[in-house]
C-alpha atoms as a PDB file:
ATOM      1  CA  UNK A   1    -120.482  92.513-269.840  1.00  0.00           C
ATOM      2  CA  UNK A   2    -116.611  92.042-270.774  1.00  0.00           C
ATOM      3  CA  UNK A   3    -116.423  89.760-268.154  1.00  0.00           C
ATOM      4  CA  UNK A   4    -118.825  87.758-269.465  1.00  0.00           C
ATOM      5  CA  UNK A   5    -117.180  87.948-272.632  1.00  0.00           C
ATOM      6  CA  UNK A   6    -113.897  87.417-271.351  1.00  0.00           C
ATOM      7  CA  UNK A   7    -115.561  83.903-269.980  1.00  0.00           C
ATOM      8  CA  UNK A   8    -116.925  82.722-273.213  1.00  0.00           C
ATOM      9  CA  UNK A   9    -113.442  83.107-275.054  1.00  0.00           C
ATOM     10  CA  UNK A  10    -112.043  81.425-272.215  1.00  0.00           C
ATOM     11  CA  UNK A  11    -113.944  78.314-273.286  1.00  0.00           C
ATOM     12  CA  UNK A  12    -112.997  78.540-276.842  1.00  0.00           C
ATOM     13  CA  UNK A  13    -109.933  75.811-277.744  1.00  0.00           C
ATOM     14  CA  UNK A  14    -107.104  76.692-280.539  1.00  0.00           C
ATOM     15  CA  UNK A  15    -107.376  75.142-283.492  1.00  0.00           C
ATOM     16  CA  UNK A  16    -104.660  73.438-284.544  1.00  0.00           C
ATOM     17  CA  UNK A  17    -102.450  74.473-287.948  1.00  0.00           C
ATOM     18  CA  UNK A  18    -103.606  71.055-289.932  1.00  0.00           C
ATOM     19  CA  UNK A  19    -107.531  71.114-288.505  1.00  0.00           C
ATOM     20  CA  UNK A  20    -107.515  75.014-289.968  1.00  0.00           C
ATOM     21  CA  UNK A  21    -105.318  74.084-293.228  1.00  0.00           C
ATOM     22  CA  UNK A  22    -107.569  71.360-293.567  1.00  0.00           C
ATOM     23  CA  UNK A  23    -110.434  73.823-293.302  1.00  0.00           C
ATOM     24  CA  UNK A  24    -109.584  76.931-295.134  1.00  0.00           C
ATOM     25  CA  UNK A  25    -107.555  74.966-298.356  1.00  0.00           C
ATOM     26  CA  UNK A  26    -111.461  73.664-298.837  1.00  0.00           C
ATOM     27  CA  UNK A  27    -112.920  74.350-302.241  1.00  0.00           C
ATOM     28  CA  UNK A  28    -116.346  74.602-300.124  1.00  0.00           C
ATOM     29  CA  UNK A  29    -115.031  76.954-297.824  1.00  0.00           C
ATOM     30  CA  UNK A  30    -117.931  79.174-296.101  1.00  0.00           C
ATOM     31  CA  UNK A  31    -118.162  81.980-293.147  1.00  0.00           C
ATOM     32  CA  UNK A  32    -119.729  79.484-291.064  1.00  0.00           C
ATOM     33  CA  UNK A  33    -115.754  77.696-291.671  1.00  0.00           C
ATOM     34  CA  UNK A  34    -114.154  81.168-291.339  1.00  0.00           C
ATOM     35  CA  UNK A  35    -115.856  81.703-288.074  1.00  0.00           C
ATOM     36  CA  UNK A  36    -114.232  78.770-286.466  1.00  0.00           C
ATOM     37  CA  UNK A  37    -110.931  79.805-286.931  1.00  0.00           C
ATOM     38  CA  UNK A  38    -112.093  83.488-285.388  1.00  0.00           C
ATOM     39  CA  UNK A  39    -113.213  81.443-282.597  1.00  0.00           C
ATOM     40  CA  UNK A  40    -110.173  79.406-281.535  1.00  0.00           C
ATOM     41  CA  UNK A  41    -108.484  82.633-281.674  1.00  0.00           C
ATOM     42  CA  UNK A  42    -110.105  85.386-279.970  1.00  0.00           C
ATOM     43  CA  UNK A  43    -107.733  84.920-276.538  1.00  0.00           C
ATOM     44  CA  UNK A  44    -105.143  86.225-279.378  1.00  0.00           C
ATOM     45  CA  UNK A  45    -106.991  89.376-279.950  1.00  0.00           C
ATOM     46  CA  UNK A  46    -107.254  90.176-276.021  1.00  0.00           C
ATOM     47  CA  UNK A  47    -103.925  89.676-275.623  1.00  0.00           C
ATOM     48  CA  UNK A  48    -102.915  92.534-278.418  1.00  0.00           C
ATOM     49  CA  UNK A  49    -105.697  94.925-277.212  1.00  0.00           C
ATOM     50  CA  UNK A  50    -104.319  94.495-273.935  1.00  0.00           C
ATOM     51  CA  UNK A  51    -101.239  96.456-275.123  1.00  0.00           C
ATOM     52  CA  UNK A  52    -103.095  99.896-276.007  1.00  0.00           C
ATOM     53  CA  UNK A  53    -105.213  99.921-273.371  1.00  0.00           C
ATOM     54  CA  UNK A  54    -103.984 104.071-272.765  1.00  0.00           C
ATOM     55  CA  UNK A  55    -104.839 105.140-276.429  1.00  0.00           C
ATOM     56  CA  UNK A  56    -107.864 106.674-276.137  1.00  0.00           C
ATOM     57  CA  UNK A  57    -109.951 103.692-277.005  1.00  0.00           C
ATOM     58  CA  UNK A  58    -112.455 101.815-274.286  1.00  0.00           C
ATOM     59  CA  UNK A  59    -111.477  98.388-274.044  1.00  0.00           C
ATOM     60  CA  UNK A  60    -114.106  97.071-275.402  1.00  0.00           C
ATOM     61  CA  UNK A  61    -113.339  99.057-278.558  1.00  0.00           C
ATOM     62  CA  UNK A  62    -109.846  97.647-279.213  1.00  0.00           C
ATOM     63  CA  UNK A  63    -111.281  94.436-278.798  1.00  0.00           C
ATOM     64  CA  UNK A  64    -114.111  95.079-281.340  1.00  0.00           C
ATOM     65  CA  UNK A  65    -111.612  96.314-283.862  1.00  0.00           C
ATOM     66  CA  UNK A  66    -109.134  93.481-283.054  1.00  0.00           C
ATOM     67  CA  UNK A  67    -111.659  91.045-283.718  1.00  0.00           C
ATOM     68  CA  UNK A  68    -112.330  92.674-287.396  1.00  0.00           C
ATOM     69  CA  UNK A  69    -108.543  92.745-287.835  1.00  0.00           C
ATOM     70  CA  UNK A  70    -108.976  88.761-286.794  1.00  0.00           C
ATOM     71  CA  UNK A  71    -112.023  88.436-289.501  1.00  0.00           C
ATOM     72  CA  UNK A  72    -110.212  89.663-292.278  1.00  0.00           C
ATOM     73  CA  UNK A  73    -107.016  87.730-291.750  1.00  0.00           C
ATOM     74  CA  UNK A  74    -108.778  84.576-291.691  1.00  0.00           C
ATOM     75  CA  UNK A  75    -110.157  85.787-294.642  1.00  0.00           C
ATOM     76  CA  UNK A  76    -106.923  86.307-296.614  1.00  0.00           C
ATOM     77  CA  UNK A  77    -104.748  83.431-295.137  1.00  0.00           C
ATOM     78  CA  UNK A  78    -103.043  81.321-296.961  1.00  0.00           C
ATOM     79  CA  UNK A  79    -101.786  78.094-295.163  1.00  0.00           C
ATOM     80  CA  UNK A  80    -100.042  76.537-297.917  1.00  0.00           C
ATOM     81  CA  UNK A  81     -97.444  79.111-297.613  1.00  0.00           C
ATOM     82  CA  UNK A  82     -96.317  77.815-294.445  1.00  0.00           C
ATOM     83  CA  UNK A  83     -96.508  80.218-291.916  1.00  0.00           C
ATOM     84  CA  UNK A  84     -98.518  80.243-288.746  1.00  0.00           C
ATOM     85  CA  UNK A  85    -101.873  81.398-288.734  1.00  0.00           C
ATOM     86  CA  UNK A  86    -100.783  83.539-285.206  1.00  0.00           C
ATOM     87  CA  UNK A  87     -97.901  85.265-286.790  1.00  0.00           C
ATOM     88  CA  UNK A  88    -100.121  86.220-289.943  1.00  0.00           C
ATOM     89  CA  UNK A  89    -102.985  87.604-287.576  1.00  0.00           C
ATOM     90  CA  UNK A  90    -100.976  89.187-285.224  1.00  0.00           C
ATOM     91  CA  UNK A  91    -100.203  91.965-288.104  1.00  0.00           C
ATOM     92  CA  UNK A  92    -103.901  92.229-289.078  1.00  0.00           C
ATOM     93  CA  UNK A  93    -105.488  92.576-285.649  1.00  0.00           C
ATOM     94  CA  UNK A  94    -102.517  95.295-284.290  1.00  0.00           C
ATOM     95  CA  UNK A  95    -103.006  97.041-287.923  1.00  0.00           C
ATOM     96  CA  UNK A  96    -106.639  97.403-287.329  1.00  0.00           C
ATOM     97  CA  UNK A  97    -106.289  98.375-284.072  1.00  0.00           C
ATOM     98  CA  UNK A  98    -103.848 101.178-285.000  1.00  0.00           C
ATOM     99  CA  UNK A  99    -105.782 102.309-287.635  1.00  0.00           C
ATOM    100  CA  UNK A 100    -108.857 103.225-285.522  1.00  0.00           C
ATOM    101  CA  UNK A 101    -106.681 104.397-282.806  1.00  0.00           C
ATOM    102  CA  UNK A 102    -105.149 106.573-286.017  1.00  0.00           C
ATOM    103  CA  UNK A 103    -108.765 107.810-287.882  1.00  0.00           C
ATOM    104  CA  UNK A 104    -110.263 108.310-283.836  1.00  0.00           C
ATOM    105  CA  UNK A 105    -107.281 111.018-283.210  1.00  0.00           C
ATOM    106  CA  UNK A 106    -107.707 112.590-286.533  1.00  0.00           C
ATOM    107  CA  UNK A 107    -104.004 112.438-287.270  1.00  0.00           C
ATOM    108  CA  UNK A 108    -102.078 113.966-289.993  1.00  0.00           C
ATOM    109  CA  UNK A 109    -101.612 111.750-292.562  1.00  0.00           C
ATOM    110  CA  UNK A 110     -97.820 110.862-292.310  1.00  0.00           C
ATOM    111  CA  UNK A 111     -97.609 107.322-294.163  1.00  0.00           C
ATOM    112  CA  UNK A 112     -98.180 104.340-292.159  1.00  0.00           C
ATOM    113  CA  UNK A 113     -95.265 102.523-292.114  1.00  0.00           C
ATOM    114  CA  UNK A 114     -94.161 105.293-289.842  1.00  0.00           C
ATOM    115  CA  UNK A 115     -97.553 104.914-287.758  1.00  0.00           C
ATOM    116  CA  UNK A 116     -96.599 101.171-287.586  1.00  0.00           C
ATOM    117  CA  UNK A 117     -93.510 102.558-285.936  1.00  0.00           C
ATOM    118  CA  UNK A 118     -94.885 104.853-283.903  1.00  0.00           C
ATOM    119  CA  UNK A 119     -97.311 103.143-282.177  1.00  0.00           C
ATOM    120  CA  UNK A 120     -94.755  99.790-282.000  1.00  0.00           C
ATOM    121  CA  UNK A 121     -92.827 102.316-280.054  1.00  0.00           C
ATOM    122  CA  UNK A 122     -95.701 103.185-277.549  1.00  0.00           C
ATOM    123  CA  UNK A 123     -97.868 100.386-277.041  1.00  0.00           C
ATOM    124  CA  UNK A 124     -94.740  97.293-277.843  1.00  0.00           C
ATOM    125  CA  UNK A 125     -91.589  98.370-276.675  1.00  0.00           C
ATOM    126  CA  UNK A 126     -90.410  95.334-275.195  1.00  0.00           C
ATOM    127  CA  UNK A 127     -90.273  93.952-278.713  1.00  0.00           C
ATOM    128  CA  UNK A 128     -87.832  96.948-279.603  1.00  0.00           C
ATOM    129  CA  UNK A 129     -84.157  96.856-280.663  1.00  0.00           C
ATOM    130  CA  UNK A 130     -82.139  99.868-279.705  1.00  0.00           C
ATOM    131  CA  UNK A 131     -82.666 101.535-283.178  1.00  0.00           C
ATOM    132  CA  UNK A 132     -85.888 101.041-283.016  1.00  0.00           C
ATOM    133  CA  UNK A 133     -86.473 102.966-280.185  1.00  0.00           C
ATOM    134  CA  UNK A 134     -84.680 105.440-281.442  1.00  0.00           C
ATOM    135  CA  UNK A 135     -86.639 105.788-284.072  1.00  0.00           C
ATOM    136  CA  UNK A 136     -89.735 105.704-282.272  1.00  0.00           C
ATOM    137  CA  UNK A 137     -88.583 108.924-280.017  1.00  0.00           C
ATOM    138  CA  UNK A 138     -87.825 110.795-283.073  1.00  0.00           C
ATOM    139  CA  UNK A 139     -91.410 109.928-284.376  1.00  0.00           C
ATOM    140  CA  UNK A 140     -93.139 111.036-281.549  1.00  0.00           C
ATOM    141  CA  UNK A 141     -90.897 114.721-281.960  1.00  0.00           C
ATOM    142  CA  UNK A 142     -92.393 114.226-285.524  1.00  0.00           C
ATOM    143  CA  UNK A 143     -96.314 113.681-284.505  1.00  0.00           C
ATOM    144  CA  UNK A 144     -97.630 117.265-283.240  1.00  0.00           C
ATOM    145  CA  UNK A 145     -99.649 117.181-279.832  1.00  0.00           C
ATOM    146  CA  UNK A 146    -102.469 118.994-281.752  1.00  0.00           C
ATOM    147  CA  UNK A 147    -103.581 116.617-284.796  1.00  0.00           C
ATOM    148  CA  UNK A 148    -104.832 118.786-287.839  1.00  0.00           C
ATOM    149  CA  UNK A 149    -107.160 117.029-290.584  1.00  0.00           C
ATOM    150  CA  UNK A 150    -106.035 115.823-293.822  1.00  0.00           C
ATOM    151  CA  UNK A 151    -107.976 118.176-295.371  1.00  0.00           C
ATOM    152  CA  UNK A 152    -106.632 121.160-293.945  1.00  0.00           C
ATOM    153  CA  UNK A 153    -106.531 123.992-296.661  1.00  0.00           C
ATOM    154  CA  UNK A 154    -102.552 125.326-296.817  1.00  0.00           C
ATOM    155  CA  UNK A 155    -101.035 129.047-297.154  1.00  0.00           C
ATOM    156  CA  UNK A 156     -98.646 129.616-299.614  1.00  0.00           C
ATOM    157  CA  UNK A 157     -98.608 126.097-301.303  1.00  0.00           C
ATOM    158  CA  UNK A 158    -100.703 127.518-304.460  1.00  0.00           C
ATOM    159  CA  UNK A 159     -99.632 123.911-305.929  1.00  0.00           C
ATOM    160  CA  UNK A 160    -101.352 121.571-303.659  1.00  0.00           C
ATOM    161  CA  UNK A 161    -105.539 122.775-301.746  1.00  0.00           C
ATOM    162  CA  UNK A 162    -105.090 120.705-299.347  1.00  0.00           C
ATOM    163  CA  UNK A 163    -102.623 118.762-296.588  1.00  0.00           C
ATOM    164  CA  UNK A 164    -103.398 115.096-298.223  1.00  0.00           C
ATOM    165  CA  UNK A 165    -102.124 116.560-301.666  1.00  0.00           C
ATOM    166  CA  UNK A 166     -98.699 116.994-300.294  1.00  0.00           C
ATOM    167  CA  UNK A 167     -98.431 113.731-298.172  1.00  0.00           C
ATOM    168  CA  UNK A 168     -99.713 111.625-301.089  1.00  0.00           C
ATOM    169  CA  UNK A 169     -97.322 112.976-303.761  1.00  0.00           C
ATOM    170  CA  UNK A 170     -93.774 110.905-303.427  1.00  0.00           C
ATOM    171  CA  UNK A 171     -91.304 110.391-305.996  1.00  0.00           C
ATOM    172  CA  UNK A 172     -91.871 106.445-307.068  1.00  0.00           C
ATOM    173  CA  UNK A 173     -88.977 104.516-307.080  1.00  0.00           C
ATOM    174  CA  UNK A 174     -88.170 102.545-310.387  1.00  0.00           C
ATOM    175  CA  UNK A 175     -90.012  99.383-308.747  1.00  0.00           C
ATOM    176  CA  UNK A 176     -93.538 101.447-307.931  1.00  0.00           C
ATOM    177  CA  UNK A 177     -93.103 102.735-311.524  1.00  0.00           C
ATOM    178  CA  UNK A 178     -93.354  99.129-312.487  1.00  0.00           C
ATOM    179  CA  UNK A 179     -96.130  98.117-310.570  1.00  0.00           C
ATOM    180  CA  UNK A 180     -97.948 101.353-312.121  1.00  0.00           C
ATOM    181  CA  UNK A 181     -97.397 100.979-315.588  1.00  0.00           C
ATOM    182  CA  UNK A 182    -100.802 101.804-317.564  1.00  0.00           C
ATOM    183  CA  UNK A 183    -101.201  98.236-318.620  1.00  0.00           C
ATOM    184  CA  UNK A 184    -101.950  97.509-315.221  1.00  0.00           C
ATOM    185  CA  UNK A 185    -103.678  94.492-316.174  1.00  0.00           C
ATOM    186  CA  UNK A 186    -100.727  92.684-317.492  1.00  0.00           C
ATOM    187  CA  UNK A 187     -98.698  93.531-314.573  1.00  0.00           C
ATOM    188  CA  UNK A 188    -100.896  91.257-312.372  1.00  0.00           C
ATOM    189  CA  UNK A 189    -100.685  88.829-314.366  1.00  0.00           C
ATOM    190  CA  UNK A 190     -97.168  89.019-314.705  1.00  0.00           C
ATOM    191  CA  UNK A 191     -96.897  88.753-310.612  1.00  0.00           C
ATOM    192  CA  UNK A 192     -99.552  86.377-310.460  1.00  0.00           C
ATOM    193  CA  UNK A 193     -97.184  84.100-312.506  1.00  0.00           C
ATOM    194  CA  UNK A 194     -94.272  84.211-310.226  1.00  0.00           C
ATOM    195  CA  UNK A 195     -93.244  81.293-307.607  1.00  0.00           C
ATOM    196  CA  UNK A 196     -95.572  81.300-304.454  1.00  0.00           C
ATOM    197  CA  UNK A 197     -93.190  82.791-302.099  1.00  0.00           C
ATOM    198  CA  UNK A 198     -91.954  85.582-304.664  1.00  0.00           C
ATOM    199  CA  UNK A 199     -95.526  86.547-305.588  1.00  0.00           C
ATOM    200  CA  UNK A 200     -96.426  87.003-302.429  1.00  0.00           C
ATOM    201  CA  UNK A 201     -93.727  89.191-301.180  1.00  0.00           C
ATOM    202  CA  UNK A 202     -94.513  91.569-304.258  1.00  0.00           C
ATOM    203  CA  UNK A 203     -98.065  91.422-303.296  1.00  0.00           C
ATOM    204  CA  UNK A 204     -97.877  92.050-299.846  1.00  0.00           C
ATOM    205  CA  UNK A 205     -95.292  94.618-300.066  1.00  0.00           C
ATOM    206  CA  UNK A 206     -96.284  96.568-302.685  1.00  0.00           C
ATOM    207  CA  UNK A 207    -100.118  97.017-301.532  1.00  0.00           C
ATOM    208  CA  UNK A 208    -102.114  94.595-303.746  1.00  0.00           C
ATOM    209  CA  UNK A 209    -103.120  92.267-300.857  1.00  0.00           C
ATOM    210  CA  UNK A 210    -104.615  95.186-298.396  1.00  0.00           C
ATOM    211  CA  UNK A 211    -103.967  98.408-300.606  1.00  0.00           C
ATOM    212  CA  UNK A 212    -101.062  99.445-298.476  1.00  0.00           C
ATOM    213  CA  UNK A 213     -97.100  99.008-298.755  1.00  0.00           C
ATOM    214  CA  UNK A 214     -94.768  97.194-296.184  1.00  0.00           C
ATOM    215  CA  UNK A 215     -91.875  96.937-295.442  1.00  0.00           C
ATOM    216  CA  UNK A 216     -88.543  94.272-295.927  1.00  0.00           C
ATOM    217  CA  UNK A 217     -88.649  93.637-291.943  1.00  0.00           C
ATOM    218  CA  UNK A 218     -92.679  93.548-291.539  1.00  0.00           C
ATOM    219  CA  UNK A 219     -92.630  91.114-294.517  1.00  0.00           C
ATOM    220  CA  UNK A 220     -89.794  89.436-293.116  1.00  0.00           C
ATOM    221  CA  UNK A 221     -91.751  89.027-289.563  1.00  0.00           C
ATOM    222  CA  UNK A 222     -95.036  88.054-291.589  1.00  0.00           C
ATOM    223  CA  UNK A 223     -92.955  85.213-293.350  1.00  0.00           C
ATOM    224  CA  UNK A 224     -90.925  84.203-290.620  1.00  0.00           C
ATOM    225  CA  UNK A 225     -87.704  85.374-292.795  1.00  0.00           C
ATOM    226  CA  UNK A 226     -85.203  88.191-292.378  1.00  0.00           C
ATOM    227  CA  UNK A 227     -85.649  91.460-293.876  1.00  0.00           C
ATOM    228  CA  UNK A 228     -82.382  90.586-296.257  1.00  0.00           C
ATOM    229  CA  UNK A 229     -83.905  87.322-297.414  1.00  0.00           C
ATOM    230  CA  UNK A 230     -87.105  89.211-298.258  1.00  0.00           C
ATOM    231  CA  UNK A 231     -84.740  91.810-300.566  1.00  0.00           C
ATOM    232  CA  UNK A 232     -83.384  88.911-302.385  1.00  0.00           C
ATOM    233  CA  UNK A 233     -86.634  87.371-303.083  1.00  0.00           C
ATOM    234  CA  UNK A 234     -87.655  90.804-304.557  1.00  0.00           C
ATOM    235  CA  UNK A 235     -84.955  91.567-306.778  1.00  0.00           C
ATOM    236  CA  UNK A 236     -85.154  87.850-307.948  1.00  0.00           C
ATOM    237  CA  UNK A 237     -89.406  88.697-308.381  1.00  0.00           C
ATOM    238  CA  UNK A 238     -88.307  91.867-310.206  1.00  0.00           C
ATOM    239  CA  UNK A 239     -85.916  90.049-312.695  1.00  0.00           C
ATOM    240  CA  UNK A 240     -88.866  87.915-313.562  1.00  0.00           C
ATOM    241  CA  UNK A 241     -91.252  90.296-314.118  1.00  0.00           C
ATOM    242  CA  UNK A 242     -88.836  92.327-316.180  1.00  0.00           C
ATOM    243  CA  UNK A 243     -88.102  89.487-318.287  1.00  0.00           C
ATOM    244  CA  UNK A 244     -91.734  88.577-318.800  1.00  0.00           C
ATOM    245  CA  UNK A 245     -92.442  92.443-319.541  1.00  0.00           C
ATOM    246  CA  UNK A 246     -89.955  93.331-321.975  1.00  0.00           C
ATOM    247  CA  UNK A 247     -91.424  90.631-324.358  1.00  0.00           C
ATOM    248  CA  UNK A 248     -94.790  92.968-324.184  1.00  0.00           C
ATOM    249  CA  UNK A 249     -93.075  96.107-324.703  1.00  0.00           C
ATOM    250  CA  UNK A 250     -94.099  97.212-321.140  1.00  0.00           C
ATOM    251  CA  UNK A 251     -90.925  97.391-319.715  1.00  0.00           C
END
């Protein structure tokens, strides 16, 4: 059966960037239009699931999962931002993947930029830099060989019932604070009145595109931009919004 699969992709031709900008910038855009690009794409997905074939997943599964990663970032893609519809993907299809390789294991909760790490450490690491594998050994001393649930009850934390309550209460830093004021409302509208570029980074990396947070470097590899040029963007974003706040009091 995957061979037969791995035949019909085979047949399937990319789509090139102006056929799919052409496409998706379409006011009459449909999932009969989002299906192509899925299409001329699904060798991509292969390729990915390729890389964590000694997770604990079938084959078959990562490829299932990759393709929903696929779905959704054809879905969300924006090609007048300039970027390649591969490099955009590529983080949508892995995250996927990671995330049922993640929920299958039952793992503790431990935020998921360090998952990101984790798993770039054991399923990518020819795409590592020396710190980075660093990092990733001292993760996997971090990740305990027997998983325990999220909601695990704890001894002798009378102030939190259960293992989530401690792993989802962080100090917010003065940005988060921002983003969470309790005219929540005006905020987005604040960001959705930035420049393109700037908007997007404070989207992206503060979890209103896919209700998670990211990164300077995995916004900087999404954008094709380093992870300093992504920092200036935001404090230039953040300037803006301030400026526009203060006028309502907000800020």
């Amino acid at each position: 059966m995957i061979k037969d699969y791995f035949k019909d992709v085979s047949t399937k031709t990319e789509m090139s960037f102006e056929e799919m900008k052409s496409l998706l910038t379409d006011t009459s855009v449909d999932d009969k239009d989002y299906n192509r690009v899925v299409e001329s794409n699904l060798k991509l997905v292969i390729s990915i699931a390729k890389k964590y074939v000694k997770s604990g997943l079938s084959f078959e599964d990562l490829i299932q999962e990759g393709n929903i990663g696929l779905i959704k970032a054809a879905k969300k893609f924006d090609p007048t931002l300039g970027y390649k519809f591969s490099t955009y993907s590529c983080w949508w299809i892995r995250n996927q993947i990671e995330r049922a390789i993640y929920n299958k294991k039952n793992l503790i909760r431990i935020p998921l930029n360090k998952m990101h790490s984790y798993f770039k450490y054991k399923y990518n690491p020819d795409e590592l830099t020396d710190s980075e594998k660093t990092k990733g050994e001292k993760l996997e001393q971090e990740i305990p060989s027997s998983y325990c649930s999220l909601d695990s009850p704890l001894k002798n934390r009378e102030e939190y019932s259960i293992l989530g309550d401690i792993l989802t209460t962080e100090e917010n830093s003065p940005e988060d604070n921002l983003l969470k004021e309790e005219s929540f409302t005006l905020v987005q509208k604040a960001v959705e009145s930035l420049p393109q570029k700037k908007k997007f980074i404070i989207k992206y990396r503060f979890g209103f595109i896919d209700g998670e947070k990211h990164s300077l470097k995995e916004t900087g590899d999404l954008l094709g931009i380093s992870s300093e040029a992504v920092r200036q963007n935001e404090i230039t974003a953040f300037k803006l919004l301030k400026e526009n706040l203060s006028a309502l009091e907000i800020c």
